[in-house]
C-alpha atoms as a PDB file:
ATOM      1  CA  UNK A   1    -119.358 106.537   6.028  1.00  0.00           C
ATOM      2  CA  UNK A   2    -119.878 109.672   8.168  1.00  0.00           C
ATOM      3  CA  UNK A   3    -123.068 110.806  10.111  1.00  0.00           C
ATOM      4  CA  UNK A   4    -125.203 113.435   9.960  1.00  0.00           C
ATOM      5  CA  UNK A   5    -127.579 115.625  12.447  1.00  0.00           C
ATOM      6  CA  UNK A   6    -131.559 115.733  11.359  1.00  0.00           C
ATOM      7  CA  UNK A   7    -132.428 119.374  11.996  1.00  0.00           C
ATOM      8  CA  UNK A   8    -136.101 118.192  12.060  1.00  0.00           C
ATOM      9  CA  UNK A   9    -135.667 115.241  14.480  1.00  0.00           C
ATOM     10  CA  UNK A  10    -132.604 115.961  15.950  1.00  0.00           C
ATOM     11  CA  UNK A  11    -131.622 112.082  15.411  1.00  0.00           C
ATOM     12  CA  UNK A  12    -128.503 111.434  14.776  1.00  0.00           C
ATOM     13  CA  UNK A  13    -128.343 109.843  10.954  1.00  0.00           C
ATOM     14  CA  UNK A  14    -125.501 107.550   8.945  1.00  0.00           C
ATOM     15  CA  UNK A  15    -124.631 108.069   5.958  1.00  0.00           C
ATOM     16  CA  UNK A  16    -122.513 107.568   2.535  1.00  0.00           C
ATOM     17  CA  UNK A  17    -120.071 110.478   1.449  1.00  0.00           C
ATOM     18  CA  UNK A  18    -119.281 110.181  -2.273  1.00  0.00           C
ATOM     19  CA  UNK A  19    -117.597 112.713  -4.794  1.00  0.00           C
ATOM     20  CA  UNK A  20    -118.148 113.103  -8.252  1.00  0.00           C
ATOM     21  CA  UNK A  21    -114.661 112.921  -9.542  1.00  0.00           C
ATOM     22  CA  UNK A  22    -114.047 114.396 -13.028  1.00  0.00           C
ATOM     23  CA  UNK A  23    -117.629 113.011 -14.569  1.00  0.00           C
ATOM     24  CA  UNK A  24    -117.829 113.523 -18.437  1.00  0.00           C
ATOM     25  CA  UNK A  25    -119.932 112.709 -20.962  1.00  0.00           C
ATOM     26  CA  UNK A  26    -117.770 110.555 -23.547  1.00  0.00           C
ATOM     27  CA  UNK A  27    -120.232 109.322 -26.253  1.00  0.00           C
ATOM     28  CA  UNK A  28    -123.709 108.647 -27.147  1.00  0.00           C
ATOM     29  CA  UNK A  29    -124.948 105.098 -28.122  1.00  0.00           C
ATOM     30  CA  UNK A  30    -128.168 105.324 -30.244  1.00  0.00           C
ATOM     31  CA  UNK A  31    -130.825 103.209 -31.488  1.00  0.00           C
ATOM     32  CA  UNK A  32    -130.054 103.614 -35.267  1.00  0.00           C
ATOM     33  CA  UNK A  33    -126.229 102.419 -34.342  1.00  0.00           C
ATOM     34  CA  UNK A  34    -126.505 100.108 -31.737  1.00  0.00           C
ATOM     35  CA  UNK A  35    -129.789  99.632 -31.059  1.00  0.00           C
ATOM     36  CA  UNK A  36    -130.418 101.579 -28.013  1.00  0.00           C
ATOM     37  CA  UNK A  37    -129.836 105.341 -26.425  1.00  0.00           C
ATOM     38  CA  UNK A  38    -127.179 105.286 -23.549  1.00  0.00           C
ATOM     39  CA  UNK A  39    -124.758 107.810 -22.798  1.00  0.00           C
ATOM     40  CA  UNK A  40    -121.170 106.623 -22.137  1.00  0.00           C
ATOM     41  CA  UNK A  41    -119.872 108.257 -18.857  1.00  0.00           C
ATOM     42  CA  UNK A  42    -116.042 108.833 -17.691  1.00  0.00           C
ATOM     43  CA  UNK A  43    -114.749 108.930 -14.100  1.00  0.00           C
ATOM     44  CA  UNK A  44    -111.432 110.344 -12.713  1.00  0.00           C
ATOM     45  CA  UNK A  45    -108.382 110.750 -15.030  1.00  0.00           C
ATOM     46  CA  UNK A  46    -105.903 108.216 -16.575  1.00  0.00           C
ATOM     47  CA  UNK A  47    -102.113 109.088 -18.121  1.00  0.00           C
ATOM     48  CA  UNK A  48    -102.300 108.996 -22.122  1.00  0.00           C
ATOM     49  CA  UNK A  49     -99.351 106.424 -21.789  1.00  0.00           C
ATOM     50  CA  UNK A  50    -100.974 104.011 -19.939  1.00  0.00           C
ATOM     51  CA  UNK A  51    -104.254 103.668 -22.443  1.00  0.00           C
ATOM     52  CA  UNK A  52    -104.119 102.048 -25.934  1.00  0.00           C
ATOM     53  CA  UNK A  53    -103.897 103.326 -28.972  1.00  0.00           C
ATOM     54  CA  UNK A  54    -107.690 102.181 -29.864  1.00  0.00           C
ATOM     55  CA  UNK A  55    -108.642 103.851 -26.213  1.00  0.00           C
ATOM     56  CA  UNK A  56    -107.091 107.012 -27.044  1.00  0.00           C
ATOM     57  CA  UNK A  57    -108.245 107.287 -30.498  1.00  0.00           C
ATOM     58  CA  UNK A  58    -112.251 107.097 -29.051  1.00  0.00           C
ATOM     59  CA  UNK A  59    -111.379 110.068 -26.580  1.00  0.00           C
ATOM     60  CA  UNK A  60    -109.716 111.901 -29.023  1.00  0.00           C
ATOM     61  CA  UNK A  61    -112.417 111.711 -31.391  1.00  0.00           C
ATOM     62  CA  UNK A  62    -114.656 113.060 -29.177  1.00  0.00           C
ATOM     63  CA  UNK A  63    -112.377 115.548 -27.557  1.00  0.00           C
ATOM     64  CA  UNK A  64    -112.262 114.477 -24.111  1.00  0.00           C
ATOM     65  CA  UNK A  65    -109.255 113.353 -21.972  1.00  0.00           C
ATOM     66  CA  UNK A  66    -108.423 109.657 -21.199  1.00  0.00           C
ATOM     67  CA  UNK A  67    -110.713 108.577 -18.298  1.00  0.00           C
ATOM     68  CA  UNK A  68    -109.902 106.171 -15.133  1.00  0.00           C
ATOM     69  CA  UNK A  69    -113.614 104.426 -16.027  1.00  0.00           C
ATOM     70  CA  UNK A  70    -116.160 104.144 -18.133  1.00  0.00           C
ATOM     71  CA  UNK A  71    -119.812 103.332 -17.803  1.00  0.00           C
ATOM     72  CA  UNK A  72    -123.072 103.388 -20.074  1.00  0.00           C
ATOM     73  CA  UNK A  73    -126.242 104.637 -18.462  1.00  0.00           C
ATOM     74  CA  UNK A  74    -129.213 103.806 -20.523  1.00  0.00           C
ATOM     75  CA  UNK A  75    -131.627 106.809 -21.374  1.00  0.00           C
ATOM     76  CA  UNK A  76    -135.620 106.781 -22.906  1.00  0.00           C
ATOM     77  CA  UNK A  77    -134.991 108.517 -26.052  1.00  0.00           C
ATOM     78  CA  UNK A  78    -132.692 111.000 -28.070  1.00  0.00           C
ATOM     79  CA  UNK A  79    -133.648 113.492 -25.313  1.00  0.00           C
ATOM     80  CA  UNK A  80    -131.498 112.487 -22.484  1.00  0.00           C
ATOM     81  CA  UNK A  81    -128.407 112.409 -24.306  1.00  0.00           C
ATOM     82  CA  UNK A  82    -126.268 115.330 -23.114  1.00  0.00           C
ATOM     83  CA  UNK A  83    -123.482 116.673 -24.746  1.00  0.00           C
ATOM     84  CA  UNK A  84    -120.721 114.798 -25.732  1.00  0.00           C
ATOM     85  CA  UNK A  85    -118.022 116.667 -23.213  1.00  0.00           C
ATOM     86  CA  UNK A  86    -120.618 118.362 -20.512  1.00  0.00           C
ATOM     87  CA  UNK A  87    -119.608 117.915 -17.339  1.00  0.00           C
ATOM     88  CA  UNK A  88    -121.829 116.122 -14.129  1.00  0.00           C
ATOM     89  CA  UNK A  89    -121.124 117.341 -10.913  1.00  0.00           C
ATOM     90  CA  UNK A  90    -123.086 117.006  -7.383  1.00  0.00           C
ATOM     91  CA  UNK A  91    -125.399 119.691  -8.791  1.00  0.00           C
ATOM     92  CA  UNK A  92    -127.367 116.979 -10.687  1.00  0.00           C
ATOM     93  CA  UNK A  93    -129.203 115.150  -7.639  1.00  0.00           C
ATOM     94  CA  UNK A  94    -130.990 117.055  -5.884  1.00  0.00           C
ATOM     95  CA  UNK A  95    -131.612 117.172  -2.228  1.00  0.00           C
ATOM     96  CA  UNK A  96    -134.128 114.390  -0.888  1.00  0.00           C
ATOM     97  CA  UNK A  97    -134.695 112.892  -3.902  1.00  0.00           C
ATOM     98  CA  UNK A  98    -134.434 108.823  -4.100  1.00  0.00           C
ATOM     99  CA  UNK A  99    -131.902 107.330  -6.466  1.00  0.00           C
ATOM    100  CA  UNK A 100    -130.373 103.555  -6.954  1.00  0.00           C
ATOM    101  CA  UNK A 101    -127.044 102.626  -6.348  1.00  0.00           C
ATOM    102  CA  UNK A 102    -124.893 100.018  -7.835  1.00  0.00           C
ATOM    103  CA  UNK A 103    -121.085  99.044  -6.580  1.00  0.00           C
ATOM    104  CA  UNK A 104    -119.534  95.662  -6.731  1.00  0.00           C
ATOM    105  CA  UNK A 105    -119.797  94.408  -3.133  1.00  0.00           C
ATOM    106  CA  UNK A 106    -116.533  93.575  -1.166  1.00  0.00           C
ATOM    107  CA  UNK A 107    -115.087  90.245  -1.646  1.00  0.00           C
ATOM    108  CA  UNK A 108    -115.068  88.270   1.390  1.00  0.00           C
ATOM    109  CA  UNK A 109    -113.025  85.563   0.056  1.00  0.00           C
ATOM    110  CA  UNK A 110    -113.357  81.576   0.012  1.00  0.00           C
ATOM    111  CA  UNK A 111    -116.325  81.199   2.595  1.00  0.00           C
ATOM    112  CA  UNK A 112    -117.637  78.321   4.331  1.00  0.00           C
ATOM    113  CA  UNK A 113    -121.556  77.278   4.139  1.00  0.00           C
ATOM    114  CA  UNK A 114    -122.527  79.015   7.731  1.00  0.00           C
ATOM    115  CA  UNK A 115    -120.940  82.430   6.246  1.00  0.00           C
ATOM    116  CA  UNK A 116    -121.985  82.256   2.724  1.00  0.00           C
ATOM    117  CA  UNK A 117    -125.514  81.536   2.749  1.00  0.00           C
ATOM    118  CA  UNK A 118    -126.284  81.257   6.923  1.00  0.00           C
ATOM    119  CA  UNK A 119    -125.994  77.578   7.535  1.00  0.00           C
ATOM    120  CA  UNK A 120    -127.091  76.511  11.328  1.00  0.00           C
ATOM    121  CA  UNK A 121    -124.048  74.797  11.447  1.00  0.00           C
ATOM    122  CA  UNK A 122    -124.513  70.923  13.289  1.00  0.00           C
ATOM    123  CA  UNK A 123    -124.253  69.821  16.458  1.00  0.00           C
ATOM    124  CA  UNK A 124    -121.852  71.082  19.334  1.00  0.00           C
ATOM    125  CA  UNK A 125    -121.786  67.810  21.106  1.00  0.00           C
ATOM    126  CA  UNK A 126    -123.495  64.113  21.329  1.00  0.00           C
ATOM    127  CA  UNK A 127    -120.647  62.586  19.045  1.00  0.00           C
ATOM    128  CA  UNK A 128    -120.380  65.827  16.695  1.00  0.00           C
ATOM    129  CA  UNK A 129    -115.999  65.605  16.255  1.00  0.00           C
ATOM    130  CA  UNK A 130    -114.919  68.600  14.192  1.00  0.00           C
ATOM    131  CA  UNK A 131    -117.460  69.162  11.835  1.00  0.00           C
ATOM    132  CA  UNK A 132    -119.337  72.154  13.764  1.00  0.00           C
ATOM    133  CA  UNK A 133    -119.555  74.121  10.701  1.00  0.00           C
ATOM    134  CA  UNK A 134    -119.452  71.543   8.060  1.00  0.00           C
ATOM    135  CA  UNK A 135    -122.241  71.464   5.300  1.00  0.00           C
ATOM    136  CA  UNK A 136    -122.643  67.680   5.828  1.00  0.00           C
ATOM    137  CA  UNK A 137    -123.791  65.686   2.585  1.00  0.00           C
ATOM    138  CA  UNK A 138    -124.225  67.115  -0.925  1.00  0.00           C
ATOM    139  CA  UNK A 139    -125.675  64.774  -3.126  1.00  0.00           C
ATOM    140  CA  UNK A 140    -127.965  61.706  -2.827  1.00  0.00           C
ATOM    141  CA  UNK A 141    -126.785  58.131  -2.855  1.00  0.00           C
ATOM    142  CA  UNK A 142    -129.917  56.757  -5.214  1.00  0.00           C
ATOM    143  CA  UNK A 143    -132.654  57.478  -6.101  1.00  0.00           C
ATOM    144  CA  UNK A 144    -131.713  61.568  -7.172  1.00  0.00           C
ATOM    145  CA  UNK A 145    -129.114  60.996  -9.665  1.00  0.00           C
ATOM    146  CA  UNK A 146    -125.934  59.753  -7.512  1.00  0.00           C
ATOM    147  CA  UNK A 147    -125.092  63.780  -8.040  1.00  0.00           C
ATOM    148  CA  UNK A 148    -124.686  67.291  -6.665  1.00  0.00           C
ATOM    149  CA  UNK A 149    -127.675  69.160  -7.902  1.00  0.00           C
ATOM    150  CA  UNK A 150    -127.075  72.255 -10.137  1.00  0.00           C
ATOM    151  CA  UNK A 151    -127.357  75.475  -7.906  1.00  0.00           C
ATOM    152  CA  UNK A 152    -126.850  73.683  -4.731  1.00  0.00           C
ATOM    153  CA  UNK A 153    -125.398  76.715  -1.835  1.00  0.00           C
ATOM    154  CA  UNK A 154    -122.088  75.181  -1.308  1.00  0.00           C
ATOM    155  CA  UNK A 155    -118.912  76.839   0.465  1.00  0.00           C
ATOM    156  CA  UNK A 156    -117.275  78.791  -2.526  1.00  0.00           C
ATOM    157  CA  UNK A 157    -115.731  82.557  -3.148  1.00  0.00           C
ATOM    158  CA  UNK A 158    -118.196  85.193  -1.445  1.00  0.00           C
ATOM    159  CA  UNK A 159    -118.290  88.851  -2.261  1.00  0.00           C
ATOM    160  CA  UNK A 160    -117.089  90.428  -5.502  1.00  0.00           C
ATOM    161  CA  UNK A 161    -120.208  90.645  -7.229  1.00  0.00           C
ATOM    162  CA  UNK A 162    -122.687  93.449  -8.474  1.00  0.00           C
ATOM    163  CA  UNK A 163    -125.399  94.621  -5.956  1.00  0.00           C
ATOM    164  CA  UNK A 164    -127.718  97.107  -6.064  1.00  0.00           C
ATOM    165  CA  UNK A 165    -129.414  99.591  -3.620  1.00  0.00           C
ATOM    166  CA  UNK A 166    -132.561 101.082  -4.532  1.00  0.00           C
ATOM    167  CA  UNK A 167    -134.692 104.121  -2.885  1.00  0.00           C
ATOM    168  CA  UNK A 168    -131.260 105.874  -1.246  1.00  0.00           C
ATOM    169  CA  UNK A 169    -132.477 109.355  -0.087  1.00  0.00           C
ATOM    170  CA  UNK A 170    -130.183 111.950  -1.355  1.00  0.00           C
ATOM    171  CA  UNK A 171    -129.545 114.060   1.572  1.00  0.00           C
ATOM    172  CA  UNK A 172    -127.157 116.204   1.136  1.00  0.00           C
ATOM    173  CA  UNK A 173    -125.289 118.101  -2.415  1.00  0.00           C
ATOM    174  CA  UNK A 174    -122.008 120.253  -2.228  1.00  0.00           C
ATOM    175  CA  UNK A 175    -121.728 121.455  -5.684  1.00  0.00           C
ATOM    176  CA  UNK A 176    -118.223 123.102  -5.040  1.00  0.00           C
ATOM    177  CA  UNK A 177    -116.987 120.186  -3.576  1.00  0.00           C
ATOM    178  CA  UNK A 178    -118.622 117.630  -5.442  1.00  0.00           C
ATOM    179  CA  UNK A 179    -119.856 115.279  -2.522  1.00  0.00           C
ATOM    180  CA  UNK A 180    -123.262 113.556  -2.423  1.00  0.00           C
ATOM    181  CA  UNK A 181    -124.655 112.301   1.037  1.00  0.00           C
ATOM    182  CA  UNK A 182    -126.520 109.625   0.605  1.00  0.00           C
ATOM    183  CA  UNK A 183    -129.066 108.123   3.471  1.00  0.00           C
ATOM    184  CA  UNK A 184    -127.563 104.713   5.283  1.00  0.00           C
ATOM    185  CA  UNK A 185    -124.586 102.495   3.825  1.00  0.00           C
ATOM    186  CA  UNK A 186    -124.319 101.465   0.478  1.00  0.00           C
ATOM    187  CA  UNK A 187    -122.584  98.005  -1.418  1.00  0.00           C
ATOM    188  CA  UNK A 188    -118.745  98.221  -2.018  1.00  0.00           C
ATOM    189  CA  UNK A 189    -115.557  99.135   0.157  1.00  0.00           C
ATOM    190  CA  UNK A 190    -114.161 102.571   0.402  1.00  0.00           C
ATOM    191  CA  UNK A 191    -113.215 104.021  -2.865  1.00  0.00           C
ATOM    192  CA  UNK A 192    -114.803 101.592  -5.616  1.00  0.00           C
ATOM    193  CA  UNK A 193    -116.586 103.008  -8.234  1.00  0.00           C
ATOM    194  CA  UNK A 194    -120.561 103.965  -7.295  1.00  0.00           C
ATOM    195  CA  UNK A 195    -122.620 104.086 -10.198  1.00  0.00           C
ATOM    196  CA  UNK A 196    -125.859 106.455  -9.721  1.00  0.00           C
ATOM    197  CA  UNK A 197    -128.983 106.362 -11.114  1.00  0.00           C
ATOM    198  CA  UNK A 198    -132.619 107.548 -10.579  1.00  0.00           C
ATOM    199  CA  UNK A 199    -134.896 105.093  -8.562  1.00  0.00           C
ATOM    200  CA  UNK A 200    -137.224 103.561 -10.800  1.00  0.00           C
ATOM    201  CA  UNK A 201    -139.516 102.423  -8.025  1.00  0.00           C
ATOM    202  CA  UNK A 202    -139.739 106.607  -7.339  1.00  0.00           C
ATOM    203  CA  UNK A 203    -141.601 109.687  -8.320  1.00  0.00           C
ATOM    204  CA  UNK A 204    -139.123 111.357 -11.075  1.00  0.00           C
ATOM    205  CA  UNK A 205    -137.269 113.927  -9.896  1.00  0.00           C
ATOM    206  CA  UNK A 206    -138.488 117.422 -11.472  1.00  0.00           C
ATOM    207  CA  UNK A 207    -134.980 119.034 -13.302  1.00  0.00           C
ATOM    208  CA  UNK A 208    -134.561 121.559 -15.899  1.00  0.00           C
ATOM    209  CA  UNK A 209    -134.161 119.834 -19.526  1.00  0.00           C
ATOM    210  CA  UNK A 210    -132.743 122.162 -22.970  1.00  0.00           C
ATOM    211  CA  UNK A 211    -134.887 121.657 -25.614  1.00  0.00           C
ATOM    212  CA  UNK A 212    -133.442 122.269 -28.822  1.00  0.00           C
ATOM    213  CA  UNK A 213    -134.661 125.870 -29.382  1.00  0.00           C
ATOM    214  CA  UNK A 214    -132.604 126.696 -26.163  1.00  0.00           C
ATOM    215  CA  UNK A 215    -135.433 127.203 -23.882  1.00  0.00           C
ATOM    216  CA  UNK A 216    -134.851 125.790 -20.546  1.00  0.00           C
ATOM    217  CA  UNK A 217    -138.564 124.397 -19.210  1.00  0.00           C
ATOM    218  CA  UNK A 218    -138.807 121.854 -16.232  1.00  0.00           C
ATOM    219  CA  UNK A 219    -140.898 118.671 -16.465  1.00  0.00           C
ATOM    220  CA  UNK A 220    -140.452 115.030 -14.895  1.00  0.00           C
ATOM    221  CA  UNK A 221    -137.969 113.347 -17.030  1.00  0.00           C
ATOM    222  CA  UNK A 222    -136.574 109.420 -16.166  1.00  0.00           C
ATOM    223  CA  UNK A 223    -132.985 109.660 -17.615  1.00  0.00           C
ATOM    224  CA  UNK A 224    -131.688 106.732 -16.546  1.00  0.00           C
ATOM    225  CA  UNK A 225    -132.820 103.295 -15.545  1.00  0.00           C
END
């Protein structure tokens, strides 16, 4: 996380520095094939001797070099599937625009009841000995079973798990660099893997689209979801 001066405002403004690192389109998933359009997306670089045989085979195939991580980014129709091999860099947000952002959060570890889901905790005195932050009882006696309910917030492992971010203002793209500032903090420690995606609860960003007699025109297009 870094910071950032409004030149409107003058307000001093967090935000979330994150760089594009080596992102390739890999493949194409279609509806005919599997049912759906996605395009497979690549991440940072990985040594041919520490992939598999089957792993290097599906980069080979498609002439692109083994890839740290992979990740499918569904699309409407046949139209947003880019080229097998183009590159994305920062260039493809554009500033103030509003996109979602997904990261596995950071793993906090076995929790107690009071962390995990905000337990008040009992009593700090009249008898309370050494169960301040104790859950208390789980289950009923009769009546319900003689059983812990299904679902029931418990003390248990906290963290580790997929959230997502929506409306994040772009506010910043360095296209030679390939950094994206993004408005405010986002899920995950520093450097997991941040996957990007328009906001769906946005206006569509307007970007330049190829159509297939090579004529560049610009019209709203959702790419991803």
């Amino acid at each position: 996380m870094s910071a950032v001066y409004n030149t409107e405002t003058g307000c001093r403004q967090a935000c979330t520095i994150v760089q594009m690192d080596r992102v390739q389109v890999v493949a194409h998933k279609t509806r005919q094939r599997n049912g759906y359009y996605a395009v497979q997306v690549g991440s940072g670089w990985k040594h041919p001797s520490n992939v598999t045989r089957s792993e290097l085979g599906h980069y080979a195939g498609h002439g692109v070099s083994p890839k740290r991580h992979l990740v499918e980014f569904k699309v409407r129709d046949e139209r947003g599937l880019l080229g097998i091999g183009q590159m994305i860099g920062a260039g493809w947000f554009q500033e103030g625009q509003y996109i979602d952002v997904r990261a596995n959060s950071r793993g906090m570890g076995f929790a107690g009841g009071m962390k995990r889901h905000g337990f008040k905790g009992q009593g700090a005195s009249h008898g309370v000995s050494l169960t301040h932050r104790s859950m208390g009882s789980s289950g009923q006696s009769q009546g319900g079973g003689s059983r812990v309910l299904p679902g029931k917030k418990m003390p248990g492992r906290m963290g580790g798990h997929q959230v997502t971010t929506q409306n994040v203002k772009v506010v910043k793209v360095d296209e030679e660099k390939g950094i994206v500032v993004l408005n405010g903090c986002i899920p995950g420690p520093d450097g997991c893997l941040v996957k990007l995606s328009d906001a769906i609860k946005k206006p569509w960003p307007e970007i330049p689209m190829v159509t297939s007699d090579a004529q560049a025109v610009a019209e709203p297009l959702k790419e991803t979801t």
